[in-house]
PDB file of N, CA and C in Angstrom:
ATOM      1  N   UNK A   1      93.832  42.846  76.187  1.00  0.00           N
ATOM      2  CA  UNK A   1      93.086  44.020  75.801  1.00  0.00           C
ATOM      3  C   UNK A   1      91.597  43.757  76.016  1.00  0.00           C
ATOM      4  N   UNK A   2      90.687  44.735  76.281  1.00  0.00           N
ATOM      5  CA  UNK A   2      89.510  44.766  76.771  1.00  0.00           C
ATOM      6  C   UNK A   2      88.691  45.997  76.194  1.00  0.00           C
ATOM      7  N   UNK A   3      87.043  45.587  75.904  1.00  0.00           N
ATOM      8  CA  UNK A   3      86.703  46.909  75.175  1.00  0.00           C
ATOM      9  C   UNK A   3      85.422  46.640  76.190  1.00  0.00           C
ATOM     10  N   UNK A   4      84.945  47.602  76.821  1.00  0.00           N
ATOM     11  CA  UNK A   4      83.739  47.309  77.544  1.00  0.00           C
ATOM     12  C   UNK A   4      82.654  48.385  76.664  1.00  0.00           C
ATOM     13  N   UNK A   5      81.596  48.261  76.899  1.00  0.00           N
ATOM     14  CA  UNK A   5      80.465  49.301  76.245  1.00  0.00           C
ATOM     15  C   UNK A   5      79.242  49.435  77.446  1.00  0.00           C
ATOM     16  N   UNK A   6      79.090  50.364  77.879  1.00  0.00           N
ATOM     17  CA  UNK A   6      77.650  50.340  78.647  1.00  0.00           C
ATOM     18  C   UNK A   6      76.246  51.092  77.889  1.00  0.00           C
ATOM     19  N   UNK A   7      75.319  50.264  77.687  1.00  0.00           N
ATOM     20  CA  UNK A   7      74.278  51.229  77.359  1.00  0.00           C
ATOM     21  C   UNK A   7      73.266  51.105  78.358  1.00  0.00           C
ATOM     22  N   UNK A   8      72.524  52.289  78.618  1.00  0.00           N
ATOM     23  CA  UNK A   8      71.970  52.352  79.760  1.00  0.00           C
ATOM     24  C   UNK A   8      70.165  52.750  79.417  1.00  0.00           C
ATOM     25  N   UNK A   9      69.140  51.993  80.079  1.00  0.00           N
ATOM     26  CA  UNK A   9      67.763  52.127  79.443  1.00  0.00           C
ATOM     27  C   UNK A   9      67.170  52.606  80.486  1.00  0.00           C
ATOM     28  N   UNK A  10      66.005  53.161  80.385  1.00  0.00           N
ATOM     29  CA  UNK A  10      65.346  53.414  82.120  1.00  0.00           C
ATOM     30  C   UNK A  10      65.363  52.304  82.979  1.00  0.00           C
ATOM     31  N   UNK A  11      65.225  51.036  82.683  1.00  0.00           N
ATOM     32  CA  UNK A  11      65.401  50.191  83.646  1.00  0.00           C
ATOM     33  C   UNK A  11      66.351  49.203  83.775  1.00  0.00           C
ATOM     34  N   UNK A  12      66.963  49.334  83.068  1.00  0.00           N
ATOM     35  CA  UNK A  12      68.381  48.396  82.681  1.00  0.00           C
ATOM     36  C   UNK A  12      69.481  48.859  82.146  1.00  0.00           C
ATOM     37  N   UNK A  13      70.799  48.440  82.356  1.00  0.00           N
ATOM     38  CA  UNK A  13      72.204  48.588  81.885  1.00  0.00           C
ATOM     39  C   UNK A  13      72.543  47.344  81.255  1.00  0.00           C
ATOM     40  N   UNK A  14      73.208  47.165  79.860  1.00  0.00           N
ATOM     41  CA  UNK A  14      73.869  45.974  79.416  1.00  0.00           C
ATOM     42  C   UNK A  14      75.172  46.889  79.347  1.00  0.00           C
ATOM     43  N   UNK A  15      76.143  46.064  79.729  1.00  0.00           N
ATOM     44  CA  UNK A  15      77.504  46.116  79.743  1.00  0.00           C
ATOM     45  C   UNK A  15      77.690  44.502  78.765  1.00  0.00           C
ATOM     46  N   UNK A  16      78.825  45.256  77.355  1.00  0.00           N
ATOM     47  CA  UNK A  16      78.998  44.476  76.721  1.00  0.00           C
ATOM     48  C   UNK A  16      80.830  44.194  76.969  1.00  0.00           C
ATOM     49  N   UNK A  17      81.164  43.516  76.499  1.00  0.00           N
ATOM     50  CA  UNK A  17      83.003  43.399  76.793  1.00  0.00           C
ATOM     51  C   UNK A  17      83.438  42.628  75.759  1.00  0.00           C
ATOM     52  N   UNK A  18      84.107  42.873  75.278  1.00  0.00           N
ATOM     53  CA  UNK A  18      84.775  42.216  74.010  1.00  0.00           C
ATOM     54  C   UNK A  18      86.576  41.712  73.932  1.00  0.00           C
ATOM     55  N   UNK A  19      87.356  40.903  74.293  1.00  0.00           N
ATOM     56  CA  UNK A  19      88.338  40.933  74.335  1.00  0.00           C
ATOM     57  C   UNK A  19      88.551  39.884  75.490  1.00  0.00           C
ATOM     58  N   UNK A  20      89.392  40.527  76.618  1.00  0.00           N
ATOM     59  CA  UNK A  20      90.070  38.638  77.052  1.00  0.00           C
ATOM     60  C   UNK A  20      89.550  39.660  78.744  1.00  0.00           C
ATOM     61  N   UNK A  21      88.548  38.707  79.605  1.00  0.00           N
ATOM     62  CA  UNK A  21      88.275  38.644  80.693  1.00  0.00           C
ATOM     63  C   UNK A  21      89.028  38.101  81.663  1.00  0.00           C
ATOM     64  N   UNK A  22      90.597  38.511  81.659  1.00  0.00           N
ATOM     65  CA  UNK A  22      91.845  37.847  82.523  1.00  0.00           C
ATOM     66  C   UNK A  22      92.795  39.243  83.211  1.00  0.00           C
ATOM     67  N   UNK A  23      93.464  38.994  83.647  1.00  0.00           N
ATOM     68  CA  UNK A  23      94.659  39.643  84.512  1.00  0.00           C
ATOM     69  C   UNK A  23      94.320  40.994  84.586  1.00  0.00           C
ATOM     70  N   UNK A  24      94.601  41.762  83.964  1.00  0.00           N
ATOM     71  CA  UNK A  24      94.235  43.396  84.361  1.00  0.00           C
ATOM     72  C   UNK A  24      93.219  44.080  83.104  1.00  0.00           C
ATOM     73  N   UNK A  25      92.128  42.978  82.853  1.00  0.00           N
ATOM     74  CA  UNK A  25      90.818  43.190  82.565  1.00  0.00           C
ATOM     75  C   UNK A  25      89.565  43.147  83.294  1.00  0.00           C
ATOM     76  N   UNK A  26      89.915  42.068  84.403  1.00  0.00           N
ATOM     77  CA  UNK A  26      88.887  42.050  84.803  1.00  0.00           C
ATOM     78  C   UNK A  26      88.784  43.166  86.018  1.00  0.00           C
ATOM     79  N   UNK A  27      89.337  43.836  86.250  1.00  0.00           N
ATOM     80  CA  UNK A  27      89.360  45.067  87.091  1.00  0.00           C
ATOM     81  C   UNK A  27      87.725  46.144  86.593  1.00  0.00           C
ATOM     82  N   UNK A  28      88.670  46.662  85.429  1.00  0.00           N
ATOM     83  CA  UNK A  28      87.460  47.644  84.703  1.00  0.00           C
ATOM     84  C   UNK A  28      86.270  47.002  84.533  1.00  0.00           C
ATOM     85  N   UNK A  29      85.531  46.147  84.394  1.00  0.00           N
ATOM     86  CA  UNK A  29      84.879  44.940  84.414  1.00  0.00           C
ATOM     87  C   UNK A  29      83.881  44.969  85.679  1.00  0.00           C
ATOM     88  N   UNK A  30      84.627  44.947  86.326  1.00  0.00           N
ATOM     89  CA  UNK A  30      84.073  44.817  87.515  1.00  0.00           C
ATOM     90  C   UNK A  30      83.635  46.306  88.126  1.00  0.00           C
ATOM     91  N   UNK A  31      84.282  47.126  88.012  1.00  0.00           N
ATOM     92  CA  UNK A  31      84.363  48.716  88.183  1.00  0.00           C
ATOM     93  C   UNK A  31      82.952  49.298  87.705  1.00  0.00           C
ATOM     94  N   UNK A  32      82.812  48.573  86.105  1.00  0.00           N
ATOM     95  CA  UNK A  32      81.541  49.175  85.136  1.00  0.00           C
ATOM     96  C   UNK A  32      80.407  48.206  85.666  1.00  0.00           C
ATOM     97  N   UNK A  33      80.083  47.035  86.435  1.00  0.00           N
ATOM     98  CA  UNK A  33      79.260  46.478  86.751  1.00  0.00           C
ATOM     99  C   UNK A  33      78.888  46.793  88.364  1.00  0.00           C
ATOM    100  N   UNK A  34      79.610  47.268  89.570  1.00  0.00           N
ATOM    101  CA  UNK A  34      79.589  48.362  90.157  1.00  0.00           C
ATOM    102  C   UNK A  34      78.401  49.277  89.987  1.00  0.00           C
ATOM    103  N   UNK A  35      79.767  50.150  89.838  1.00  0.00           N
ATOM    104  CA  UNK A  35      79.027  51.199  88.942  1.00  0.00           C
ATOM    105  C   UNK A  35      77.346  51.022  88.294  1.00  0.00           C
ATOM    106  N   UNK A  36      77.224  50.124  87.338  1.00  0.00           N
ATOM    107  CA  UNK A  36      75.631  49.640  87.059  1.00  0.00           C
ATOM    108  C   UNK A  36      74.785  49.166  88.296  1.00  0.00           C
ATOM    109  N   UNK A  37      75.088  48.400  89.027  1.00  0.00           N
ATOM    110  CA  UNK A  37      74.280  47.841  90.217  1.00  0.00           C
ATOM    111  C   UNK A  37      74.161  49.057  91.296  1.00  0.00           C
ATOM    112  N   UNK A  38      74.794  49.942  91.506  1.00  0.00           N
ATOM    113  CA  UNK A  38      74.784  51.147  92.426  1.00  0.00           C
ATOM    114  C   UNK A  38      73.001  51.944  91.943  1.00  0.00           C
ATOM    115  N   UNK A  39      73.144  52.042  90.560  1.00  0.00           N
ATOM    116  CA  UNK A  39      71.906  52.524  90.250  1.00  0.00           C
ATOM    117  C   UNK A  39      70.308  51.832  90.335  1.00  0.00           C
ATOM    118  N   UNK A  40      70.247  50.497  91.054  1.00  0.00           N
ATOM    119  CA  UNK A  40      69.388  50.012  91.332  1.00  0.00           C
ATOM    120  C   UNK A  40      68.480  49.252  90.393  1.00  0.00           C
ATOM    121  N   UNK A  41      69.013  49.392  89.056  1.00  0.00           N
ATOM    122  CA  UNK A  41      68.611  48.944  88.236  1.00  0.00           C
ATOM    123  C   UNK A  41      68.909  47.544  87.549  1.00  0.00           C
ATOM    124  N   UNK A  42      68.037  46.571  86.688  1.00  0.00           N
ATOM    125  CA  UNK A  42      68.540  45.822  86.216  1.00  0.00           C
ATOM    126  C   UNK A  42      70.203  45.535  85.510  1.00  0.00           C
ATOM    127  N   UNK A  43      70.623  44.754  85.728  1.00  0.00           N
ATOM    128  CA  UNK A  43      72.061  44.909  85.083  1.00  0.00           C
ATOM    129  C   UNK A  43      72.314  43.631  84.213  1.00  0.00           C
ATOM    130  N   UNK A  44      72.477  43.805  83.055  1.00  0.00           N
ATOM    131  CA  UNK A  44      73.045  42.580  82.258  1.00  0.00           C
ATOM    132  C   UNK A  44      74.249  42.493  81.755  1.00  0.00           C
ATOM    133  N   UNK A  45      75.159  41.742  81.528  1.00  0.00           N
ATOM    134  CA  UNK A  45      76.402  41.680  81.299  1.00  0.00           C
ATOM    135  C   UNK A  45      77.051  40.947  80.205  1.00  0.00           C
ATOM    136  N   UNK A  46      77.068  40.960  79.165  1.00  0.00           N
ATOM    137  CA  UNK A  46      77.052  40.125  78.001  1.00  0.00           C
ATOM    138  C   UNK A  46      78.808  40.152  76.941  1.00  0.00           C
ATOM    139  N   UNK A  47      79.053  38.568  77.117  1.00  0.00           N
ATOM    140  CA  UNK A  47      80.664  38.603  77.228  1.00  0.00           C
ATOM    141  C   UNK A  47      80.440  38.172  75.134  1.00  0.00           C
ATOM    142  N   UNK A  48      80.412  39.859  74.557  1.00  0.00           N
ATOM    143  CA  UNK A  48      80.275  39.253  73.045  1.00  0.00           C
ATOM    144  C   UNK A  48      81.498  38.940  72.655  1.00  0.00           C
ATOM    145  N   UNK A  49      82.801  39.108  72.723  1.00  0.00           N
ATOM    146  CA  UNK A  49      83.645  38.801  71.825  1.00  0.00           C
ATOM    147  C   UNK A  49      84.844  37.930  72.706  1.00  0.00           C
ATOM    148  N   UNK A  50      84.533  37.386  73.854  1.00  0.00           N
ATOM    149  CA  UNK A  50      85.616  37.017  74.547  1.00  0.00           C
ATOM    150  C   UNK A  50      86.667  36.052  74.457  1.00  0.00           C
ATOM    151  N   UNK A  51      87.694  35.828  74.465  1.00  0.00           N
ATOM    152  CA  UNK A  51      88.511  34.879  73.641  1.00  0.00           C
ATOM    153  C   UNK A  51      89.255  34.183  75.206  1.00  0.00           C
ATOM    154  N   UNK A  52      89.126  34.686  76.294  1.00  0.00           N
ATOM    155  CA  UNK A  52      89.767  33.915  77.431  1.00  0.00           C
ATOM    156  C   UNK A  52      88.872  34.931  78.634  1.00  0.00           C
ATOM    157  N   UNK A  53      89.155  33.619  79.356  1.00  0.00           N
ATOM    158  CA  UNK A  53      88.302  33.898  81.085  1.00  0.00           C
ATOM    159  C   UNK A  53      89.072  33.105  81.961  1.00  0.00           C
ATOM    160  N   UNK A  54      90.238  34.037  82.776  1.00  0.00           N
ATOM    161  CA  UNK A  54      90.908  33.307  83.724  1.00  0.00           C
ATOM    162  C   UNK A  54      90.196  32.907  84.901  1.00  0.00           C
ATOM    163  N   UNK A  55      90.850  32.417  86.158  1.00  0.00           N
ATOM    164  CA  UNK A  55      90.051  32.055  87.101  1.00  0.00           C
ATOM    165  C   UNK A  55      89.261  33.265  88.364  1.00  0.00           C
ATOM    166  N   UNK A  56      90.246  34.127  88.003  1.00  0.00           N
ATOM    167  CA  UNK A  56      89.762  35.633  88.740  1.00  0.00           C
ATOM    168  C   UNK A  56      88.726  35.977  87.580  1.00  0.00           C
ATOM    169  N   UNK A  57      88.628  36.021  86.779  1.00  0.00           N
ATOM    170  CA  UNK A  57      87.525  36.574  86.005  1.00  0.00           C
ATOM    171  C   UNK A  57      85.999  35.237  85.817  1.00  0.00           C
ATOM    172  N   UNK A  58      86.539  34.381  85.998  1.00  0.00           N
ATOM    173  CA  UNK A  58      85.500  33.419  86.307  1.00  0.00           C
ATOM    174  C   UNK A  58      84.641  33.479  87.898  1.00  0.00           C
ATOM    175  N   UNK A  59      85.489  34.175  88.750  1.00  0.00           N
ATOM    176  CA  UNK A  59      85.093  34.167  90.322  1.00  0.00           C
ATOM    177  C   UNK A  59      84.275  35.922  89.908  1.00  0.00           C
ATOM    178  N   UNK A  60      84.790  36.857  89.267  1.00  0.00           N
ATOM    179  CA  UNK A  60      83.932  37.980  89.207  1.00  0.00           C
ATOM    180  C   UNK A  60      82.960  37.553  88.599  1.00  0.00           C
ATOM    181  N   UNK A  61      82.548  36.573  88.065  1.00  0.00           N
ATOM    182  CA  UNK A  61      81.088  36.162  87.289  1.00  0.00           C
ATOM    183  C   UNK A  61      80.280  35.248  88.251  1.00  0.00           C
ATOM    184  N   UNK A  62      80.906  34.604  88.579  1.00  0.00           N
ATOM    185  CA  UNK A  62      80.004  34.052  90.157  1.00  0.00           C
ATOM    186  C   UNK A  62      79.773  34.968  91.059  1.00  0.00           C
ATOM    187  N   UNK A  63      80.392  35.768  91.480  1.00  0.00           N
ATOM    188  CA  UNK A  63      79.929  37.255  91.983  1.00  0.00           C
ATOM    189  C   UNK A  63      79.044  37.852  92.052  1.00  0.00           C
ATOM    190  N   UNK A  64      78.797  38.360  90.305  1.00  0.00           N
ATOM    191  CA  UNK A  64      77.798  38.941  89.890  1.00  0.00           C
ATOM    192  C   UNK A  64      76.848  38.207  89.830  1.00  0.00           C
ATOM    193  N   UNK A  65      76.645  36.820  89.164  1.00  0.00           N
ATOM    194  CA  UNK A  65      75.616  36.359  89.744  1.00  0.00           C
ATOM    195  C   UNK A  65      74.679  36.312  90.290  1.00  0.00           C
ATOM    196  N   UNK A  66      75.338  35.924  91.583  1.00  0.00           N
ATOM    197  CA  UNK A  66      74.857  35.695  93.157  1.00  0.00           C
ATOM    198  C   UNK A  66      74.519  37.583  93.038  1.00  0.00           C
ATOM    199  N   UNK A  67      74.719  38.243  93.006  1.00  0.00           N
ATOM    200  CA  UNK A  67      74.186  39.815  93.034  1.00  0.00           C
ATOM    201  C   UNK A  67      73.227  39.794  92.171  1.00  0.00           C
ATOM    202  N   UNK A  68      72.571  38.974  91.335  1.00  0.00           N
ATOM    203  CA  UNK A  68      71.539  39.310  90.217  1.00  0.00           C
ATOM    204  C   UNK A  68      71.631  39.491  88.942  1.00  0.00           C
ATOM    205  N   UNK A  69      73.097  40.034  88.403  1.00  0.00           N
ATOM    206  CA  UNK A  69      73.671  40.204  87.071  1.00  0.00           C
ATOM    207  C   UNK A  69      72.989  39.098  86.145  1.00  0.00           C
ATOM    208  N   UNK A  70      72.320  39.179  85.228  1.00  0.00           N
ATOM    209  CA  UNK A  70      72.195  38.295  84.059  1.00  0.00           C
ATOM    210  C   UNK A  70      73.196  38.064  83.167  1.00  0.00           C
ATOM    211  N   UNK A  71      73.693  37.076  83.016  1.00  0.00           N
ATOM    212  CA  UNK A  71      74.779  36.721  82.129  1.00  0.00           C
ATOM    213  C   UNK A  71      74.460  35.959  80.652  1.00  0.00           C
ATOM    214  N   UNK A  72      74.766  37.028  79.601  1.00  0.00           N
ATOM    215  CA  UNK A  72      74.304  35.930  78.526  1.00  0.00           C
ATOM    216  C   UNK A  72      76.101  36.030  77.212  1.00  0.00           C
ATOM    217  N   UNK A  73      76.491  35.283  76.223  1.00  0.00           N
ATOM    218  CA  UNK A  73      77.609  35.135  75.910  1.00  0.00           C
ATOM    219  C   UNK A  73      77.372  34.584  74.899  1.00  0.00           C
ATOM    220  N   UNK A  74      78.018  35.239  73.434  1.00  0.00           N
ATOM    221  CA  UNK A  74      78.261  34.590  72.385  1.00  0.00           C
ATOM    222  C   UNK A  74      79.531  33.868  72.451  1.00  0.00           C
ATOM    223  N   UNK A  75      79.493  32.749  71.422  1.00  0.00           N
ATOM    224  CA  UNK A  75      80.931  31.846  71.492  1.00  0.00           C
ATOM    225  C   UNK A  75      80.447  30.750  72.148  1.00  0.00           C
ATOM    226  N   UNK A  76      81.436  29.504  71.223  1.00  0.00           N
ATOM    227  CA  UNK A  76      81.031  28.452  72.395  1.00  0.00           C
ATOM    228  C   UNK A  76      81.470  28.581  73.565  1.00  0.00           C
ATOM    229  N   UNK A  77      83.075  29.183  73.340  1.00  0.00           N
ATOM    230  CA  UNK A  77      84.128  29.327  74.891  1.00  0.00           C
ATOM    231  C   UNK A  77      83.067  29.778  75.617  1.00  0.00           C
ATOM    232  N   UNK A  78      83.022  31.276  75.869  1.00  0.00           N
ATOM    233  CA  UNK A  78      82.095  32.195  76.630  1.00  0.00           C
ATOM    234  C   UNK A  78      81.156  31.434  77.225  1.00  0.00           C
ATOM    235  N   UNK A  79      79.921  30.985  76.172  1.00  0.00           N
ATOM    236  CA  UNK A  79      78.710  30.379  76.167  1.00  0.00           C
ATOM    237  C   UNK A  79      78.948  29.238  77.268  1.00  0.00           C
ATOM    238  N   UNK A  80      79.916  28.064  76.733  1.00  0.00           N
ATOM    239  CA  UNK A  80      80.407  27.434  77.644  1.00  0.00           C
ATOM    240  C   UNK A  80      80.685  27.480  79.824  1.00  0.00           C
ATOM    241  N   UNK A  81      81.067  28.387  79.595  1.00  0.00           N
ATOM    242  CA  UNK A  81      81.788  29.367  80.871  1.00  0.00           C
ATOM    243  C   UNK A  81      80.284  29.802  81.546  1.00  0.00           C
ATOM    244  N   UNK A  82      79.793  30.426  80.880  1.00  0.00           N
ATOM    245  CA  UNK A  82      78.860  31.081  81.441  1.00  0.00           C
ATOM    246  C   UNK A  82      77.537  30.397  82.097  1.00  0.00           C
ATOM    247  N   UNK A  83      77.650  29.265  80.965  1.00  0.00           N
ATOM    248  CA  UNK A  83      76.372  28.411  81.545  1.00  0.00           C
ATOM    249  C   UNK A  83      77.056  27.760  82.446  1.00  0.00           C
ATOM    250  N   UNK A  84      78.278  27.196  82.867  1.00  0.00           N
ATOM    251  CA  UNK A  84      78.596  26.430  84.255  1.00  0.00           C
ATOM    252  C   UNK A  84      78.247  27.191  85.051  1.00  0.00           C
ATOM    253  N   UNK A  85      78.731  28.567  85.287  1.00  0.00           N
ATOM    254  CA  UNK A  85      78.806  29.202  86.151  1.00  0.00           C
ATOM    255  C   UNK A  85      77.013  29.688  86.605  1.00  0.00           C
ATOM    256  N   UNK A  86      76.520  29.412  85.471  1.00  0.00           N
ATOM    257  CA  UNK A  86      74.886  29.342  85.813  1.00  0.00           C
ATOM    258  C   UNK A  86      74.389  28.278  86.361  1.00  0.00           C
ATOM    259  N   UNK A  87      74.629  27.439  85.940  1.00  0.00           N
ATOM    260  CA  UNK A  87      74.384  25.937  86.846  1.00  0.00           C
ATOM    261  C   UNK A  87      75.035  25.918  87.911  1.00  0.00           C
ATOM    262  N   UNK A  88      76.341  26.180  88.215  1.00  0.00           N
ATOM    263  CA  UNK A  88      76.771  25.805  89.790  1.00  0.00           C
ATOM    264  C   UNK A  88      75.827  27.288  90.484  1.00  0.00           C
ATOM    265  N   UNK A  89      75.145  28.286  90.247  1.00  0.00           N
ATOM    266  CA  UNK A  89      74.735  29.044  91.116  1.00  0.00           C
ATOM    267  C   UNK A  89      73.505  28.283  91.282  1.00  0.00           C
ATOM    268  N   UNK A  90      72.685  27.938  90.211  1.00  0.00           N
ATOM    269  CA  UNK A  90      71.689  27.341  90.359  1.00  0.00           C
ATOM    270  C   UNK A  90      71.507  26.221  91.753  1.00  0.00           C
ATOM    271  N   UNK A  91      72.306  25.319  91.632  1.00  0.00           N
ATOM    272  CA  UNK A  91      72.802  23.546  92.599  1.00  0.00           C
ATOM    273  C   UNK A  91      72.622  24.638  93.992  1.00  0.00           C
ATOM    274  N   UNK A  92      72.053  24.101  94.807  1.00  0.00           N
ATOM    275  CA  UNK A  92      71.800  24.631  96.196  1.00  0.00           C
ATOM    276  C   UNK A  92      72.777  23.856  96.919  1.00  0.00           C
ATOM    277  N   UNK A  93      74.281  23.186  96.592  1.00  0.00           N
ATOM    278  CA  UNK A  93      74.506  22.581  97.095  1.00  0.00           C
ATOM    279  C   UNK A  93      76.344  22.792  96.657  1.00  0.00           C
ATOM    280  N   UNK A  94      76.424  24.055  96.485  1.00  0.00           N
ATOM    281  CA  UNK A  94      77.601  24.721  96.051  1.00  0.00           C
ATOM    282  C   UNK A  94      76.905  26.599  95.737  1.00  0.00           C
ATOM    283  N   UNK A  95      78.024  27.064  96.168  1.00  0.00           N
ATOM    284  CA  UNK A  95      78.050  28.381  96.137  1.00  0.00           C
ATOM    285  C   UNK A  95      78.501  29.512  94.906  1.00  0.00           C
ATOM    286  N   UNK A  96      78.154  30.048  94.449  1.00  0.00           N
ATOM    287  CA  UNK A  96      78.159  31.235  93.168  1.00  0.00           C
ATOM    288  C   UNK A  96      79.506  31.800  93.786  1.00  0.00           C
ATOM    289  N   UNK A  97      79.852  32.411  94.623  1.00  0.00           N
ATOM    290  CA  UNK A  97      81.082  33.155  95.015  1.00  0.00           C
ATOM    291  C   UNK A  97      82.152  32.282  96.233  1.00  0.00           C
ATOM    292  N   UNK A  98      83.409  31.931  96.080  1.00  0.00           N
ATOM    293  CA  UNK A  98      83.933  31.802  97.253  1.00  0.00           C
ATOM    294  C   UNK A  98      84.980  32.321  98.034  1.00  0.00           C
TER     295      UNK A  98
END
C-alpha cells in the first residue's frame, strides 16, 4: 500500500509517500514525479513513512536523481537508502541510473 501527497508552491513540488516503495507502488510514484518535473519546476521527493524499497524502487530514485529530484527521508531504513543512493550519484566513478 502506498499514500503519495503532492503539494505544489510557485516554485516547487514536494511529493510526499508514505507506505512501501516496491512492486506496484512504485509505478504511481513515478507517474506523480513525472508529472512534477514536466512543470519545470523544482521537485522534491520525500520518502516520510516508508517501511520497504525494493530494487525497482531503488533504481526509480537513482533516476530521479540524476534528473535533479532532491531526495530527503525520515527513518533510519529510508534515511539509510537514500543517502547511498546520494553518494553513489555523487562518486564520478559510478552512475545514478543503469
Amino acid at each position: 500500500m502506498i499514500r503519495i501527497m503532492t503539494a505544489e508552491e510557485l516554485a516547487s513540488t514536494t511529493i510526499t509517500v508514505d507506505g512501501k516503495l516496491s512492486g506496484e507502488g512504485v509505478e504511481p510514484v513515478e507517474t506523480c514525479c513525472i508529472q512534477a518535473l514536466s512543470k519545470g519546476t523544482a521537485v522534491r521527493l520525500h520518502l516520510r513513512d516508508v517501511s520497504a524499497i525494493d530494487e525497482r524502487g531503488q533504481e526509480l530514485l537513482r533516476l530521479l536523481v540524476s534528473q535533479g529530484v532532491g531526495l530527503t527521508a525520515n527513518g533510519i531504513y529510508s534515511s539509510y537508502i537514500v543517502g547511498e543512493i546520494q553518494s553513489e550519484c555523487l562518486n564520478n566513478n559510478r552512475r545514478c541510473s543503469r
